[in-house]
Protein backbone atom coordinates (compact mmCIF):
# COMPACT_ATOMS: atom_id res chain seq x y z
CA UNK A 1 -17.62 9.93 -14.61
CA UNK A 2 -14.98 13.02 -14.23
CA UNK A 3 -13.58 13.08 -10.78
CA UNK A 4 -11.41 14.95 -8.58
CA UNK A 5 -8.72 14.74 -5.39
CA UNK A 6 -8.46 17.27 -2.82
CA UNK A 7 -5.56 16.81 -0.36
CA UNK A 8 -6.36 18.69 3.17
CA UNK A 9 -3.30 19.30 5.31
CA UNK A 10 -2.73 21.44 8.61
CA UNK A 11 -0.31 24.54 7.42
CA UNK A 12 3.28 23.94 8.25
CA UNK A 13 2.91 25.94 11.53
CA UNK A 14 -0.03 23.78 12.98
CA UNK A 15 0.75 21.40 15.23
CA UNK A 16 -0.17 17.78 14.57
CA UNK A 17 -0.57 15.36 17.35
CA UNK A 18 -2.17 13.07 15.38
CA UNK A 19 0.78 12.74 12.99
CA UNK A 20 3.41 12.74 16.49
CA UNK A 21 1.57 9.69 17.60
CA UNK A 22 1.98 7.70 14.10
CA UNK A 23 5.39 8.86 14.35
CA UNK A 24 5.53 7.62 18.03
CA UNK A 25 3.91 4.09 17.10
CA UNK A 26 6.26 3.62 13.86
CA UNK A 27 9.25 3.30 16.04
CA UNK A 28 7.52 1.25 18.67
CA UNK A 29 6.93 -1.31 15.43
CA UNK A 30 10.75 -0.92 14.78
CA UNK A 31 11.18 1.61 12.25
CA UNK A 32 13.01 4.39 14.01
CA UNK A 33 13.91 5.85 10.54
CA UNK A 34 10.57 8.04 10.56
CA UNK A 35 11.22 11.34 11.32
CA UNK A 36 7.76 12.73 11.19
CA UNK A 37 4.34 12.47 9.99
CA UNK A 38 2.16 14.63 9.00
CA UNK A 39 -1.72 13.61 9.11
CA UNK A 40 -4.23 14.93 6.24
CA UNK A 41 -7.92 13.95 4.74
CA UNK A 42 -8.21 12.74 1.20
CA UNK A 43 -11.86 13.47 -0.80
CA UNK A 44 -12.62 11.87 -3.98
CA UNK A 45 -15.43 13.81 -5.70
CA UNK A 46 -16.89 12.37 -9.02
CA UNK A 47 -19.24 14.90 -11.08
CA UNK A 48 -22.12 14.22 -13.35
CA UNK A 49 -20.92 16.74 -15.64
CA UNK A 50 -18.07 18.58 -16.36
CA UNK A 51 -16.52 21.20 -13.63
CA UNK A 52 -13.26 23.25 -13.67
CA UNK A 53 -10.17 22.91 -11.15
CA UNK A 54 -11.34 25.85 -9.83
CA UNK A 55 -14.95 24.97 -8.89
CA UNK A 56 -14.27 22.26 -7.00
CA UNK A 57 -11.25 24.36 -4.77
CA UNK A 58 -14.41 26.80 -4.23
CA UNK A 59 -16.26 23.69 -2.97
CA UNK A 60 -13.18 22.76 -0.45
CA UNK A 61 -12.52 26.14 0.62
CA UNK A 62 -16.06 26.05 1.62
CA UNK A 63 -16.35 22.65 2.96
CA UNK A 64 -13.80 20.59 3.16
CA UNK A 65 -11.06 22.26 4.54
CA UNK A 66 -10.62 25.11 7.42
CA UNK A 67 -8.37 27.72 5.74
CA UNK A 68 -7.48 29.35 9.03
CA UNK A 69 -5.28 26.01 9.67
CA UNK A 70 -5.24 23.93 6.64
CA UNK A 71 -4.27 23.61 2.99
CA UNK A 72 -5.70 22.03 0.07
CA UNK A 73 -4.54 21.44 -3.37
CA UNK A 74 -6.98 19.90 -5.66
CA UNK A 75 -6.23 17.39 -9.21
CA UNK A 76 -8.16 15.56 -11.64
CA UNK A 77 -8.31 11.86 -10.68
């Protein structure tokens, strides 16, 4: 079956306190080499029939991701 990744991520600008907490705990566990992290969402989708690139970025512009503070990029699997 044909499937596809979308990567969500919060834009550049948008704070993540998520990702400052897993970069807070990493150097509690001893690795003080982390310099940031930056939290996201991974989908898998798997079609019954062929769709384009493009569909499926209408699908997570729609649904899976908030444009007004996140990105997406979307490949085959």
């Amino acid at each position: 079956m044909p499937s596809f990744v979308v990567n969500v991520m919060l834009k550049p600008e948008i704070h993540d306190p998520q990702g400052d907490a897993i970069a807070s705990a990493c150097h509690r566990l001893g690795f003080p080499q982390v310099a940031s992290v930056r939290q996201g969402k991974r989908f898998v989708i798997e079609v019954s029939e062929p769709a384009s690139e493009q569909r499926i970025a209408e699908l997570a512009a729609e649904l899976l991701a908030n444009p007004v503070i996140e990105e997406f990029s979307v490949h085959p699997a």
